[in-house]
C-alpha atoms as a PDB file:
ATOM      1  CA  UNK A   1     111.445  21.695  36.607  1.00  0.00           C
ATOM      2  CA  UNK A   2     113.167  18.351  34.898  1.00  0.00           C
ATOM      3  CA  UNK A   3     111.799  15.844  36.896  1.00  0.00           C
ATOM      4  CA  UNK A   4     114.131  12.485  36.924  1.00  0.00           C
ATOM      5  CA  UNK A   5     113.397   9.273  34.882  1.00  0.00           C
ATOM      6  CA  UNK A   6     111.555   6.757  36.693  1.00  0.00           C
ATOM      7  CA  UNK A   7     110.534   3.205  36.505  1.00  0.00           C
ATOM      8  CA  UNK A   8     106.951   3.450  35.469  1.00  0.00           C
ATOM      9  CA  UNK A   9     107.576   5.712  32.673  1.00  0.00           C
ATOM     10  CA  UNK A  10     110.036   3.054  31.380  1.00  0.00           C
ATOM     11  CA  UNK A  11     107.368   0.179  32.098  1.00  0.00           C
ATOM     12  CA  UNK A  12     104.562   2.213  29.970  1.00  0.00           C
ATOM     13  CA  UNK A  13     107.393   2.994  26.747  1.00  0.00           C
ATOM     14  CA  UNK A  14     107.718  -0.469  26.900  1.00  0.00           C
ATOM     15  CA  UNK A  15     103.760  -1.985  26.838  1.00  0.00           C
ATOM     16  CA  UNK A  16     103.261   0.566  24.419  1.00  0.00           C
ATOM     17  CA  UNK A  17     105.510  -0.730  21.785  1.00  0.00           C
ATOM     18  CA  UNK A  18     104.495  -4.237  22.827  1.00  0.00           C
ATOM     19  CA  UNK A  19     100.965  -4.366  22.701  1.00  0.00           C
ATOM     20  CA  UNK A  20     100.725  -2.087  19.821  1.00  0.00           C
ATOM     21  CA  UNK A  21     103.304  -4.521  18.501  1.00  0.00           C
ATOM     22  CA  UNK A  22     101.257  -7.614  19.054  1.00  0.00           C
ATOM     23  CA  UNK A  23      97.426  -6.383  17.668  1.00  0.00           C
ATOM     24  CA  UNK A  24      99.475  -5.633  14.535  1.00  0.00           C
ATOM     25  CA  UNK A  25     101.509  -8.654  14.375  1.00  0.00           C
ATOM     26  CA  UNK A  26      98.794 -10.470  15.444  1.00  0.00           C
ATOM     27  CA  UNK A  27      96.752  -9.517  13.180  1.00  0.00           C
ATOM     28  CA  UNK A  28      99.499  -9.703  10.074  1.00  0.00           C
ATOM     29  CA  UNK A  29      99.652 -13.680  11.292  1.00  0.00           C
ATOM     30  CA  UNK A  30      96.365 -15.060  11.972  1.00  0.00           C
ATOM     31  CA  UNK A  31      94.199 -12.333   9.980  1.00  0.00           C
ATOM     32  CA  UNK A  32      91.032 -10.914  11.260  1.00  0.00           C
ATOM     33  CA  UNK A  33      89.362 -14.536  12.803  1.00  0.00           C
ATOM     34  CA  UNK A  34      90.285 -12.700  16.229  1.00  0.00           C
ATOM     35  CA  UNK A  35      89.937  -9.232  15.155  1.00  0.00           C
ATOM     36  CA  UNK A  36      88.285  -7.664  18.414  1.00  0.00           C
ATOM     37  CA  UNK A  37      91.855  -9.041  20.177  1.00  0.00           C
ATOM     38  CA  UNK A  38      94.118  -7.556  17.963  1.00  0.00           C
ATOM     39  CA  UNK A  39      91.770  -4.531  18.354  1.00  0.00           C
ATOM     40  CA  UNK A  40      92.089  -4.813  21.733  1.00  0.00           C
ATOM     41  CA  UNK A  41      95.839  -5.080  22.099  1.00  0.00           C
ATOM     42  CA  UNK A  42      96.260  -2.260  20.072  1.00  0.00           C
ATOM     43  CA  UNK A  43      93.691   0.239  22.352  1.00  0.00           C
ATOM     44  CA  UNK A  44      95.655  -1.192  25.116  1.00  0.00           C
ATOM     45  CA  UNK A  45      99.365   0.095  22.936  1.00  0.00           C
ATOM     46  CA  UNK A  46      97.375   3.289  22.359  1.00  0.00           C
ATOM     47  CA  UNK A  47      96.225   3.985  25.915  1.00  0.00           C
ATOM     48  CA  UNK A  48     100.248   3.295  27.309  1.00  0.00           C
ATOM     49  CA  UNK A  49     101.627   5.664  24.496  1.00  0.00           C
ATOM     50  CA  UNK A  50      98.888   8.155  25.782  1.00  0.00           C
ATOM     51  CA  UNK A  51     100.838   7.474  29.612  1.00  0.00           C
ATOM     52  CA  UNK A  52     104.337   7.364  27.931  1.00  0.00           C
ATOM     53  CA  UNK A  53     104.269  10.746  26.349  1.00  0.00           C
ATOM     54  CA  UNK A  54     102.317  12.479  29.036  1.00  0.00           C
ATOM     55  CA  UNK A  55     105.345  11.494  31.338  1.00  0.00           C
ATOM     56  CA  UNK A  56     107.860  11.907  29.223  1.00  0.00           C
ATOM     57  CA  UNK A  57     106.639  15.981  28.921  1.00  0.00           C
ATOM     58  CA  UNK A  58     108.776  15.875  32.885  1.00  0.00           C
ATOM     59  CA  UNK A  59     112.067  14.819  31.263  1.00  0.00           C
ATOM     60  CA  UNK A  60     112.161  17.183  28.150  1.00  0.00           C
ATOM     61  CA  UNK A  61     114.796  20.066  28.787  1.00  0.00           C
ATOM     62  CA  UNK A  62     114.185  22.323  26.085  1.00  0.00           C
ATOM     63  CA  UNK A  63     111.948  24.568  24.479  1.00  0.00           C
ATOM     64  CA  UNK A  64     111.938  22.982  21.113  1.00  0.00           C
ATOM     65  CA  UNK A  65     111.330  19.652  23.299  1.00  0.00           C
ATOM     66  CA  UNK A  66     108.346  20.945  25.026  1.00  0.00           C
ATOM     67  CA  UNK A  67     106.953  22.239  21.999  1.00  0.00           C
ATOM     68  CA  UNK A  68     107.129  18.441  20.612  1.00  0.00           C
ATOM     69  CA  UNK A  69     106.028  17.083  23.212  1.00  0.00           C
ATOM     70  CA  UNK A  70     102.507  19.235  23.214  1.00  0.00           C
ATOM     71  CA  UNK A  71     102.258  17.788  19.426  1.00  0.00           C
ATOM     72  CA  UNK A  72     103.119  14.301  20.339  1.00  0.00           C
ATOM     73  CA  UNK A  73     100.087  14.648  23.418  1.00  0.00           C
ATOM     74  CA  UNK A  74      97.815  16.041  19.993  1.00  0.00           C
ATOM     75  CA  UNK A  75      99.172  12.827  18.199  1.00  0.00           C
ATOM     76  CA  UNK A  76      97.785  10.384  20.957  1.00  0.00           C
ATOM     77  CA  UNK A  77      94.477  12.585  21.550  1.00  0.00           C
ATOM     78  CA  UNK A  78      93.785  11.541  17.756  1.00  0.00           C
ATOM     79  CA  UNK A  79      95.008   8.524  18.029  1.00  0.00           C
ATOM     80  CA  UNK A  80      92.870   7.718  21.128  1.00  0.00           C
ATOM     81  CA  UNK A  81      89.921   8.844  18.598  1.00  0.00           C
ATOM     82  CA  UNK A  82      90.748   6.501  16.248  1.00  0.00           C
ATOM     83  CA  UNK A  83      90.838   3.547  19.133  1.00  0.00           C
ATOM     84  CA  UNK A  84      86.947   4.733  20.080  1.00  0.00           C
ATOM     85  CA  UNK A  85      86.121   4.294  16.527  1.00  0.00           C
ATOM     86  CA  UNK A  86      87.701   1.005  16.173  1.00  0.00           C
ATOM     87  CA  UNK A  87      86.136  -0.514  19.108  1.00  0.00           C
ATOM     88  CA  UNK A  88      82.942   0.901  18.474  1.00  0.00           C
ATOM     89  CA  UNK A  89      83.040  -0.423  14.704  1.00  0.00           C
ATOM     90  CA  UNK A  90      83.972  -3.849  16.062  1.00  0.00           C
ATOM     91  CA  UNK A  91      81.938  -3.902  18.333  1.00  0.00           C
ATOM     92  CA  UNK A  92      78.726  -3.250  16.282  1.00  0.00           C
ATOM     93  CA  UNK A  93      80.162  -5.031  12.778  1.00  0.00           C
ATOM     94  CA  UNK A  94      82.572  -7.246  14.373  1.00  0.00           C
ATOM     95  CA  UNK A  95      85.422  -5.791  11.411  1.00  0.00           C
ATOM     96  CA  UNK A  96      88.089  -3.917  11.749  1.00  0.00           C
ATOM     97  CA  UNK A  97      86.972  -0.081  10.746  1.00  0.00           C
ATOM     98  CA  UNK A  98      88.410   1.007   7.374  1.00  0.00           C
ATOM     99  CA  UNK A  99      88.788   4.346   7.745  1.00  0.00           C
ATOM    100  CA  UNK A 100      91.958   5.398   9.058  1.00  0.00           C
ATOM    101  CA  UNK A 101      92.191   9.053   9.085  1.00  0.00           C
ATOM    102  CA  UNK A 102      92.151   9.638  12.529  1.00  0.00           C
ATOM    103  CA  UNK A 103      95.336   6.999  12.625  1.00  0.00           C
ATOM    104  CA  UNK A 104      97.147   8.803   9.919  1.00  0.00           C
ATOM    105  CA  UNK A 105      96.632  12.273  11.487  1.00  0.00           C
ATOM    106  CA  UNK A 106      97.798  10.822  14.413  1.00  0.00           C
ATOM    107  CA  UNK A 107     101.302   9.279  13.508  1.00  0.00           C
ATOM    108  CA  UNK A 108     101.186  12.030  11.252  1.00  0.00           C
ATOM    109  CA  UNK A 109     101.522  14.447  14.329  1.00  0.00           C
ATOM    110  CA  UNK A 110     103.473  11.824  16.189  1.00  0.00           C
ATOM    111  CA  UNK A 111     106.062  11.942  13.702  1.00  0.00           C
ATOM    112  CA  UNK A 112     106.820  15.949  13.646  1.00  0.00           C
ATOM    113  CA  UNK A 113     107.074  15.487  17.921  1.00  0.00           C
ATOM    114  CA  UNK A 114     109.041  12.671  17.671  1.00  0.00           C
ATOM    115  CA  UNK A 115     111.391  14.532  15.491  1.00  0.00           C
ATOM    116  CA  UNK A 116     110.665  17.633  18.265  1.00  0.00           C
ATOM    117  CA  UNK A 117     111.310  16.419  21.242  1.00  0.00           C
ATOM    118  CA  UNK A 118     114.156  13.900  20.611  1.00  0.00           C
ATOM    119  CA  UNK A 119     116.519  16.515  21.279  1.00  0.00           C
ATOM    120  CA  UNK A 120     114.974  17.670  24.830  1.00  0.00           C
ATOM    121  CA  UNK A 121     115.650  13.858  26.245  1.00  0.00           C
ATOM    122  CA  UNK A 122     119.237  14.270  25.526  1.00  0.00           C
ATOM    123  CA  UNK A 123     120.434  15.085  29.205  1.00  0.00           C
ATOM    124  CA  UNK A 124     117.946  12.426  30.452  1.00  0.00           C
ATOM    125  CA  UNK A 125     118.949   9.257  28.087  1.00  0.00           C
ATOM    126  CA  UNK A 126     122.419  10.230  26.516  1.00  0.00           C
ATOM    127  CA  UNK A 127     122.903   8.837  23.822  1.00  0.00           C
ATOM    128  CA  UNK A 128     119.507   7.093  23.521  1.00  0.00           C
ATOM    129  CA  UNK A 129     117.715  10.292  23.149  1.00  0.00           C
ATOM    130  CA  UNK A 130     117.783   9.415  18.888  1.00  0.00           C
ATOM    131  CA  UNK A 131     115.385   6.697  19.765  1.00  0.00           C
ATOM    132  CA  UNK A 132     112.339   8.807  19.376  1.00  0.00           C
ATOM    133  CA  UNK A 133     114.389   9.897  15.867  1.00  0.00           C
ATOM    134  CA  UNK A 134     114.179   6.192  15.215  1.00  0.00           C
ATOM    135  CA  UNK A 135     110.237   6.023  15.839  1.00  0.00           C
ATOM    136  CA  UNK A 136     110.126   9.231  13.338  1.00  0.00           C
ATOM    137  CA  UNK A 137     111.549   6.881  10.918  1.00  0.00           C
ATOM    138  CA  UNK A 138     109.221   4.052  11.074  1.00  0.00           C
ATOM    139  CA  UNK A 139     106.117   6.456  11.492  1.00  0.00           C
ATOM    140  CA  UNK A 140     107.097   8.288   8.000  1.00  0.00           C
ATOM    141  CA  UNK A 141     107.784   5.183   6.104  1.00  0.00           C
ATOM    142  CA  UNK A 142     104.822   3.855   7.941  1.00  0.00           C
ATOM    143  CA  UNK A 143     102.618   6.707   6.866  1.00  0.00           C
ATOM    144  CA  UNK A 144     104.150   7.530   3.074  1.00  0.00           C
ATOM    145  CA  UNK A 145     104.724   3.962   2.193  1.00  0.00           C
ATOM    146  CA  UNK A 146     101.623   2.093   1.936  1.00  0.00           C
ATOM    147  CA  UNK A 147     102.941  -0.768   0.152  1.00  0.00           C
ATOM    148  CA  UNK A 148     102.723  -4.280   2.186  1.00  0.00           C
ATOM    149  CA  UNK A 149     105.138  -5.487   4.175  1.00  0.00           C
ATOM    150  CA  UNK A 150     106.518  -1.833   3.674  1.00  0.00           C
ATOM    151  CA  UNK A 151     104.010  -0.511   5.696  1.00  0.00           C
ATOM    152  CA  UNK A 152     104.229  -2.808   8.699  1.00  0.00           C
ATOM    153  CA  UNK A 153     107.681  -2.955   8.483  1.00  0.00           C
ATOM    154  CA  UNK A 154     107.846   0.948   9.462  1.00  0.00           C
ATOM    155  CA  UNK A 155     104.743   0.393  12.440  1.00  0.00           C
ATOM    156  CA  UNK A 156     107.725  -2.035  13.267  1.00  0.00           C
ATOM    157  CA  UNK A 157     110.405   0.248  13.605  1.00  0.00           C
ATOM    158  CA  UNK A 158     108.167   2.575  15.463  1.00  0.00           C
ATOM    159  CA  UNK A 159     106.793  -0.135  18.077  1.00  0.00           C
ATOM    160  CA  UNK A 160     110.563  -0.919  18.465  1.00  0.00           C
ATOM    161  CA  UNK A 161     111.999   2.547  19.409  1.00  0.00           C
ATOM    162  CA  UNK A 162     109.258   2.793  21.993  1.00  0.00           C
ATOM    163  CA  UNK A 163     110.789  -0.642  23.677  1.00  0.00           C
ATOM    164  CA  UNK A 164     113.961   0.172  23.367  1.00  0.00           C
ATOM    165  CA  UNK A 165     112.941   3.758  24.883  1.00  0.00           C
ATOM    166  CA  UNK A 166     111.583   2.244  27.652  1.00  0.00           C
ATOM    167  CA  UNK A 167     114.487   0.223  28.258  1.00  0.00           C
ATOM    168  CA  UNK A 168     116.656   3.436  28.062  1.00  0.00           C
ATOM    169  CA  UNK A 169     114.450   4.994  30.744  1.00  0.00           C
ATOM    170  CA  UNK A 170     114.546   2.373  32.951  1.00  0.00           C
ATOM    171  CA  UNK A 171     118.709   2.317  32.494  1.00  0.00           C
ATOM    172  CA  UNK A 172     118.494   6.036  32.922  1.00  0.00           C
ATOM    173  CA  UNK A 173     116.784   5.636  36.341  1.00  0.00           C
ATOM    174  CA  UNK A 174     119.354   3.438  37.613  1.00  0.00           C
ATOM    175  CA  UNK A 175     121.847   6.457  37.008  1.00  0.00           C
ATOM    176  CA  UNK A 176     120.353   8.846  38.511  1.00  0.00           C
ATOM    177  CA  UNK A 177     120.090   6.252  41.642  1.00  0.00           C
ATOM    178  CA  UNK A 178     122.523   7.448  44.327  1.00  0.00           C
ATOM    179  CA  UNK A 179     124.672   4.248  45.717  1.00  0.00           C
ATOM    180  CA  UNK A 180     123.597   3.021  49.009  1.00  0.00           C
ATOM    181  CA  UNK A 181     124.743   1.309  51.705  1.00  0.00           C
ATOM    182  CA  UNK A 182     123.112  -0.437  54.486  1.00  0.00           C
ATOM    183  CA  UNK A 183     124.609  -1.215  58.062  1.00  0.00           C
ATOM    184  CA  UNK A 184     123.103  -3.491  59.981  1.00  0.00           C
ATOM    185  CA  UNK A 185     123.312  -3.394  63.874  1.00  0.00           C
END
């Protein structure tokens, strides 16, 4: 049963793409001196993507949709791995960890359900179901281009669809919101 888009799925889009957002940026601008925050920010990105895309598995309408989603929810699992490791290593080195794998398999699964389940969310977000087409983007230039700012500029793009994704949810909400009115007595 499609269940309706609601507000805290839109909230959790949106700190995913922003925190994830800001321990990159972060990061990018001030280097590793505060490397366990930017760390931190981005297991805090990871952890909302993990609530994003669990939720958003309600809203897909499809088969093809559902079958993203399930490899979008094997994307985060990895990617969930690859926060343990990271605050593990920086927590017993103080350095960012510089093996990445578990990141790359991640987006790498990330990207083939984003490209999945974009179509499912088309009833639920009109025509802001390309969004997750638009994180596909990001992630594959992300992934195949690792030339800086190249790179970053893709993680970007991705961080970005997941705001804006959120902020389509949220709109979405509002329409499925039956008009009320009150009478006082």
């Amino acid at each position: 049963m499609l269940s309706r888009p609601d507000s805290p799925t839109g909230v959790v889009a949106i700190l995913a793409g922003a925190l994830i957002f800001a321990g990159q940026a972060g990061e990018l601008a001030f280097g590793n001196a505060l490397g366990p925050v930017w760390v931190t920010l981005g297991v805090l990105g990871i952890a909302a993507l993990v609530v994003a895309i669990w939720r958003l598995g309600g809203l897909v309408n499809t088969r093809i949709g559902r079958i993203g989603w399930r490899i979008s929810v094997a994307g985060v699992a990895f990617l969930v791995l690859f926060a343990v490791q990271a605050l593990v290593t920086v927590a017993l080195t103080g350095d960012v960890p510089g093996n990445f794998i578990l990141f790359g398999l991640g987006f790498l699964l990330l990207f083939v359900g984003h490209l999945l389940i974009a179509p499912g969310l088309r009833d639920t977000l009109g025509r802001a179901w390309v969004l997750p087409l638009v994180g596909a983007a990001g992630i594959l230039v992300a992934i195949t281009l690792d030339v800086d700012p190249i790179h970053d500029i893709g993680l970007f793009v991705f961080e970005g669809a997941w705001v804006a994704l959120g902020v389509a949810l949220l709109r979405a909400e509002r329409r499925y919101q039956p008009d009320t009115v009150s009478v006082f007595v």
